[in-house]
C-alpha atoms as a PDB file:
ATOM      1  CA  UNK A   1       8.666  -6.243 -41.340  1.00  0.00           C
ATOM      2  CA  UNK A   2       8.616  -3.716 -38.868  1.00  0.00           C
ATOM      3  CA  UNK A   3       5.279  -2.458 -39.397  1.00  0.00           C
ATOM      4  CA  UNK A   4       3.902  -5.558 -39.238  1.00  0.00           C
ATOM      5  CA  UNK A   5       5.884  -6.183 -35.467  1.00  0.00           C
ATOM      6  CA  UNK A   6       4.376  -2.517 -34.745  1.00  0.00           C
ATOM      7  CA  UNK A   7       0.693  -3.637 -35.584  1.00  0.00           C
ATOM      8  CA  UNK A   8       1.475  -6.746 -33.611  1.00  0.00           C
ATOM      9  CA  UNK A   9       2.571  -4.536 -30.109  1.00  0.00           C
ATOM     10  CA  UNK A  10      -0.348  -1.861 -30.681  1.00  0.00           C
ATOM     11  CA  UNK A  11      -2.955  -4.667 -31.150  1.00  0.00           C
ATOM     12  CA  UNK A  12      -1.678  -6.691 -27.576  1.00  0.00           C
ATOM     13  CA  UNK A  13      -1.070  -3.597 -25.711  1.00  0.00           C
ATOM     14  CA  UNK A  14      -4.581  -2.472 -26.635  1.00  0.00           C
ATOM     15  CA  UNK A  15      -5.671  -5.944 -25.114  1.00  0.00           C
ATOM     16  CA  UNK A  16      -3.645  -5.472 -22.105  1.00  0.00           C
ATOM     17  CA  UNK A  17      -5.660  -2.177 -21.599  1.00  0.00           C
ATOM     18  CA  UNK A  18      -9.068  -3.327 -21.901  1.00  0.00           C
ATOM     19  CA  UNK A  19      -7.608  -6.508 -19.677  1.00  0.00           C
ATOM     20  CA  UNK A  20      -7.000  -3.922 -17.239  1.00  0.00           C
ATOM     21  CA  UNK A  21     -10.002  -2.157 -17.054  1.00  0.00           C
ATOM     22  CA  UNK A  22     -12.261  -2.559 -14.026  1.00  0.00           C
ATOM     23  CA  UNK A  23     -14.990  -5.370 -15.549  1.00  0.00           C
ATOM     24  CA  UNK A  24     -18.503  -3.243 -15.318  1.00  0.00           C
ATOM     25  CA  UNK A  25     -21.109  -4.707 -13.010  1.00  0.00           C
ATOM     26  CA  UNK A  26     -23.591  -7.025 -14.212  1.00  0.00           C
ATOM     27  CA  UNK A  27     -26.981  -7.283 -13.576  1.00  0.00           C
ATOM     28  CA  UNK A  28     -29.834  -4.819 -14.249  1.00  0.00           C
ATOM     29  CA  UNK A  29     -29.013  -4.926 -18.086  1.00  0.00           C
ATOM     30  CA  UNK A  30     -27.820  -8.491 -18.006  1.00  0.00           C
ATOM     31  CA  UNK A  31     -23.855  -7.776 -18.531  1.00  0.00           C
ATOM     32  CA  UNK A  32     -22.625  -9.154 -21.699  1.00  0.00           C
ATOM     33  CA  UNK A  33     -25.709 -11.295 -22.840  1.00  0.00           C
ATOM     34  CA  UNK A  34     -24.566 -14.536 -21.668  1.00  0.00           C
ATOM     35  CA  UNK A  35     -25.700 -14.776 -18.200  1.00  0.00           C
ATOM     36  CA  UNK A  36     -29.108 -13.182 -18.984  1.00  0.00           C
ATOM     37  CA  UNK A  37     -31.812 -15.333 -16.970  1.00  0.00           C
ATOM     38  CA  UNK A  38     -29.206 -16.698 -14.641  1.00  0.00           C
ATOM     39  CA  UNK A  39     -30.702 -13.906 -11.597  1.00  0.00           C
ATOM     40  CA  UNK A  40     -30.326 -15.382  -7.744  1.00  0.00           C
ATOM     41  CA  UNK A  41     -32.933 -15.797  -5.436  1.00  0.00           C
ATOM     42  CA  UNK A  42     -36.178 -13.621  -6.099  1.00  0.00           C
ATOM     43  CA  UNK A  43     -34.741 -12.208  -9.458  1.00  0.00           C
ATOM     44  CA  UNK A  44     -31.994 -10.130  -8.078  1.00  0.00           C
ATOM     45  CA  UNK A  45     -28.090 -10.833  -9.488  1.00  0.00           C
ATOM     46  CA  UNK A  46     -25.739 -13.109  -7.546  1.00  0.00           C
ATOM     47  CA  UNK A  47     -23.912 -10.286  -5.024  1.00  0.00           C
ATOM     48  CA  UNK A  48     -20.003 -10.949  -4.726  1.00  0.00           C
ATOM     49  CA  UNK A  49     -20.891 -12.355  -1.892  1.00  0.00           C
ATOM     50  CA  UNK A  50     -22.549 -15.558  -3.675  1.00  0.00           C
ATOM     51  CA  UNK A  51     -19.277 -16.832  -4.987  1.00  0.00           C
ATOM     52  CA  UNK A  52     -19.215 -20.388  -3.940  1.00  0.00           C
ATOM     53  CA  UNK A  53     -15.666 -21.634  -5.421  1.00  0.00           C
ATOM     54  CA  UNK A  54     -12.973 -19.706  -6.842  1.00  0.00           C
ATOM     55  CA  UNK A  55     -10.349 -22.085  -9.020  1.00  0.00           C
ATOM     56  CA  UNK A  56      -6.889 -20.004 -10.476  1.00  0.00           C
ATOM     57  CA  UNK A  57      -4.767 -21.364 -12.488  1.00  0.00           C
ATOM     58  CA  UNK A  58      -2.184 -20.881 -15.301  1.00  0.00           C
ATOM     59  CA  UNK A  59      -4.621 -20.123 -17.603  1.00  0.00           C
ATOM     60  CA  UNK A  60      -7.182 -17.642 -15.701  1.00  0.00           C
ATOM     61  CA  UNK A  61      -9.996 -17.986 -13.083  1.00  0.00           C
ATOM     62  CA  UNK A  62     -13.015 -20.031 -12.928  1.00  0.00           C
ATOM     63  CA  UNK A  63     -15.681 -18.782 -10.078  1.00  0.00           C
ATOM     64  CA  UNK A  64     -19.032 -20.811  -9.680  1.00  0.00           C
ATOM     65  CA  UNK A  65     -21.474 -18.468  -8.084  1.00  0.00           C
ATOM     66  CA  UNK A  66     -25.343 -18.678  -8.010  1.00  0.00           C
ATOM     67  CA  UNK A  67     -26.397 -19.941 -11.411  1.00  0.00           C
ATOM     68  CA  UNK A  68     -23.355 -18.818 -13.379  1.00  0.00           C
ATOM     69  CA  UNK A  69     -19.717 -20.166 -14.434  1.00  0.00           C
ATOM     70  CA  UNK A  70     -17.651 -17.574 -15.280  1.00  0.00           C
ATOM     71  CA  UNK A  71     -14.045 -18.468 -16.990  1.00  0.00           C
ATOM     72  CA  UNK A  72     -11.719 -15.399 -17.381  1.00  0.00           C
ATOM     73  CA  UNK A  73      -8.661 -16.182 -19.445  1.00  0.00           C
ATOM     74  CA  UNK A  74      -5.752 -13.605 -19.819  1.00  0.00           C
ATOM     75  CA  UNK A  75      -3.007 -11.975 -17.758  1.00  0.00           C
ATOM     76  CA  UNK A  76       0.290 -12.644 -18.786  1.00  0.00           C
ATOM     77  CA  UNK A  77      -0.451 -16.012 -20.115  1.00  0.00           C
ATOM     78  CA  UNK A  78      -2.315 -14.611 -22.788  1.00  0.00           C
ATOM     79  CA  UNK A  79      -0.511 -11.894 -23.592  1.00  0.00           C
ATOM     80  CA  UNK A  80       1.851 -15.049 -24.167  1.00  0.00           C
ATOM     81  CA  UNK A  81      -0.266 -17.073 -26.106  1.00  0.00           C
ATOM     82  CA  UNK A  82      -0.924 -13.905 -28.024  1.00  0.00           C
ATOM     83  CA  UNK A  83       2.572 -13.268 -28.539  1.00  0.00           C
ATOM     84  CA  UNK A  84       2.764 -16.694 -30.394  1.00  0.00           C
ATOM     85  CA  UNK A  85      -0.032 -16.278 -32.355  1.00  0.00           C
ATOM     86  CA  UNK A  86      -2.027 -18.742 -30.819  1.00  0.00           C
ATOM     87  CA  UNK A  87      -5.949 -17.975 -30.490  1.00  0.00           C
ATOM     88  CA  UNK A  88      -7.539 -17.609 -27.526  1.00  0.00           C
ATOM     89  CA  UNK A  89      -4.880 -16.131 -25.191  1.00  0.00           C
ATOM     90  CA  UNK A  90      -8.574 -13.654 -23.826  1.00  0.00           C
ATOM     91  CA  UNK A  91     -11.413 -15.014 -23.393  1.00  0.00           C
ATOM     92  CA  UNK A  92     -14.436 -14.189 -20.912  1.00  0.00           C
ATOM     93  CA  UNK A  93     -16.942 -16.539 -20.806  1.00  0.00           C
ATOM     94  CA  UNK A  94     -19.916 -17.003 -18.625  1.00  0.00           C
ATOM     95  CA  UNK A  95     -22.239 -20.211 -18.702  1.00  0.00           C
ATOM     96  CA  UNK A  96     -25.393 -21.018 -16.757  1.00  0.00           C
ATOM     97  CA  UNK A  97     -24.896 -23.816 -14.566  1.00  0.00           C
ATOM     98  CA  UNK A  98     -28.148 -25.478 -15.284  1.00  0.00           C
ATOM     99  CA  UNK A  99     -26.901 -25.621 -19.057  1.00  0.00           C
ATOM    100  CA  UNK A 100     -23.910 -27.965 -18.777  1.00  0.00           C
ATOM    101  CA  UNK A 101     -23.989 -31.508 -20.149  1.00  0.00           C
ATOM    102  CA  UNK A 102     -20.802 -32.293 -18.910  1.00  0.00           C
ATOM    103  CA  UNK A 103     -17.620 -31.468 -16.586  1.00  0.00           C
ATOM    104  CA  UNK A 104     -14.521 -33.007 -17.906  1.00  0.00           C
ATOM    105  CA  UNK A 105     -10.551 -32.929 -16.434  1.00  0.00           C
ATOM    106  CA  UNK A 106      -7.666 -34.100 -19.215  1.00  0.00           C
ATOM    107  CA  UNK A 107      -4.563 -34.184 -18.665  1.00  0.00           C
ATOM    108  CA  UNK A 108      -2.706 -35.044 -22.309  1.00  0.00           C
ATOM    109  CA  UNK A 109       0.901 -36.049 -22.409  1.00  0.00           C
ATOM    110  CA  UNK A 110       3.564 -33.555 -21.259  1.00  0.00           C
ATOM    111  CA  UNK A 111       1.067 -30.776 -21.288  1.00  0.00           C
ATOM    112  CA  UNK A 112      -0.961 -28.792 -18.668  1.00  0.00           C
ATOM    113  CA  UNK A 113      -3.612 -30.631 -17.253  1.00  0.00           C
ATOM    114  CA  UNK A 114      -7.459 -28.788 -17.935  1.00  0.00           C
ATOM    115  CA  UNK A 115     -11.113 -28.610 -17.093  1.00  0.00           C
ATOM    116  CA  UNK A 116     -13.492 -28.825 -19.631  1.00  0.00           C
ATOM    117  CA  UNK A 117     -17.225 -27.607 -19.597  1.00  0.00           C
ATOM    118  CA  UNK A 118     -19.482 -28.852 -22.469  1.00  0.00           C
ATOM    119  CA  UNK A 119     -23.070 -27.210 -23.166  1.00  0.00           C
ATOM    120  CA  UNK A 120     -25.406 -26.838 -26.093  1.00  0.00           C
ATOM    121  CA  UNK A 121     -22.845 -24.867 -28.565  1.00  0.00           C
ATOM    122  CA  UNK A 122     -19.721 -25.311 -26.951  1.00  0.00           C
ATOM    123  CA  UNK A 123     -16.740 -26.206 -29.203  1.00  0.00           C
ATOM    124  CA  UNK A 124     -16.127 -29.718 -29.983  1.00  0.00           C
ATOM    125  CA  UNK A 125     -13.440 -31.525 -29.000  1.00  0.00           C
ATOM    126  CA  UNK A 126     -10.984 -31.855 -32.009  1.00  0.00           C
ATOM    127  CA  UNK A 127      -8.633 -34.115 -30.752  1.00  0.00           C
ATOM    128  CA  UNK A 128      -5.601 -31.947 -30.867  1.00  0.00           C
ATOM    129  CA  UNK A 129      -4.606 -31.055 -27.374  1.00  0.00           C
ATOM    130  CA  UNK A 130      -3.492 -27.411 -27.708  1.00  0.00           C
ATOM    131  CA  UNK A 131      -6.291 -26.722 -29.364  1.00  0.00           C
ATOM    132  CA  UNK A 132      -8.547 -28.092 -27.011  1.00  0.00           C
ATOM    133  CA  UNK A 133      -7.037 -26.740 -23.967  1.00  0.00           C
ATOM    134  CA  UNK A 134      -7.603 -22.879 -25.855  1.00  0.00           C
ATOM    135  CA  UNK A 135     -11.156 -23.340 -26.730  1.00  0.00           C
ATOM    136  CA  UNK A 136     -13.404 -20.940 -24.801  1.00  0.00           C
ATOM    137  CA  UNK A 137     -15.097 -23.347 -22.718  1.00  0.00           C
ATOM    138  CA  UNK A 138     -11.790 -24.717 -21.525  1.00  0.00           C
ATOM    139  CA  UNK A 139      -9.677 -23.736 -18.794  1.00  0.00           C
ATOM    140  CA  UNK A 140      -5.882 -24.825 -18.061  1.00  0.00           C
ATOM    141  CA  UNK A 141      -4.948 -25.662 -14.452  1.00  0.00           C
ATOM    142  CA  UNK A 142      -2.394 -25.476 -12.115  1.00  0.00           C
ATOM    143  CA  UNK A 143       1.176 -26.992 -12.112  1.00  0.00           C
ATOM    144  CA  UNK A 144       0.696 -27.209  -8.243  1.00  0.00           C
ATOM    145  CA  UNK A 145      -2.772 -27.138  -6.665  1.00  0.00           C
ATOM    146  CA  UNK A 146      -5.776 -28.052  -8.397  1.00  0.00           C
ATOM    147  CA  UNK A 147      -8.191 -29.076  -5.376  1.00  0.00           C
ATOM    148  CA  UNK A 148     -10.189 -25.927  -6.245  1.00  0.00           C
ATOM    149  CA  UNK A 149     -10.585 -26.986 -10.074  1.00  0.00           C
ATOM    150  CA  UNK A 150     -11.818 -30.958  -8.599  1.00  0.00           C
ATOM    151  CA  UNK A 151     -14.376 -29.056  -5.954  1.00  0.00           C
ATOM    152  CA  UNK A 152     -15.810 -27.218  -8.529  1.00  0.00           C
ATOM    153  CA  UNK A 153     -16.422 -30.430 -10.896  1.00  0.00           C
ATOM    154  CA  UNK A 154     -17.656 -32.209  -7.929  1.00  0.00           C
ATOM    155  CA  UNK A 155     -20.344 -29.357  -7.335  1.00  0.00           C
ATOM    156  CA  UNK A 156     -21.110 -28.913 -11.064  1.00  0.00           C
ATOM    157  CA  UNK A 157     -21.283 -32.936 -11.144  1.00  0.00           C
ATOM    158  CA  UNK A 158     -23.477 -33.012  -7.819  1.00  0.00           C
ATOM    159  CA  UNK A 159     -26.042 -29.963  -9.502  1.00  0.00           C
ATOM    160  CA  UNK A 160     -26.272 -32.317 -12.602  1.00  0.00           C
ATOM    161  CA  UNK A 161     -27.582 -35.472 -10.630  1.00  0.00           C
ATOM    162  CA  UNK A 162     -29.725 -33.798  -8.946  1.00  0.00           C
ATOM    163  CA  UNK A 163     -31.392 -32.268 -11.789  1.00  0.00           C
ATOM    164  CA  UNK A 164     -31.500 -35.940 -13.301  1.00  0.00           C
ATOM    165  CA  UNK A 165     -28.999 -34.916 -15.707  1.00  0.00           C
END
């Protein structure tokens, strides 16, 4: 039993260090893969400056910038969610804007409410809550303000119409 606890600490606190690391920058080699093609204006990266909406809540950060949608789940909340066994307490997750279908905000019964992004390979939903509100193109909200998490819908929603989609 307590090896088992002390493979259980190592593995999360080797988590929290790679959570802590600076993340490296993106762009010349594409970052992690997933926003390859997703360049701003005249093939150059989105700066820092390019961030159009920045969303936190209890589950991480969403920030729309150029082409992009990046969610970045952890903190404490996954270290929690970790703690309990529960998959998907770290997730990083970028998505080009011009690939998403849909934009969706639940809020199930006495749970957190969430945004959800669907694109081609993006998890179904399953219709168990908690395990919809952990899949990696989900992100949970705030208990207080969410007007951040609505603008960003609205301007994910308004990109979509215009692009007839």
């Amino acid at each position: 039993m307590r090896g088992r606890w002390k493979a259980i600490v190592s593995r999360l606190s080797a988590r929290l260090r790679r959570w802590s690391r600076p993340m490296p920058e993106e762009g010349a080699d594409g970052g992690n893969g997933d926003d390859a093609g997703a360049a701003g204006i005249e093939g150059q990266p989105p700066s820092d400056d390019d961030v159009l909406v920045t969303a936190r809540g209890a589950g991480g950060v969403i920030e729309l910038r150029g082409n992009r949608l990046r969610l970045t789940r952890g903190g404490f909340f996954g270290f929690l969610v970790t703690l309990l066994g529960i998959e998907g307490g770290y997730v990083e997750r970028t998505i080009r804007v011009s690939e998403i279908s849909a934009v969706e905000i639940d809020k199930p019964a006495l749970l957190f409410r969430y945004i959800r992004f669907s694109y081609p390979g993006s998890p179904q939903l399953t219709g168990n809550d908690l395990h919809d509100m952990m899949a990696e193109n989900a992100m949970l909200m705030s208990l207080v303000d969410n007007r951040k998490f609505y603008e960003i819908k609205e301007r994910l929603e308004m990109i979509m119409d215009a692009r007839g989609g």
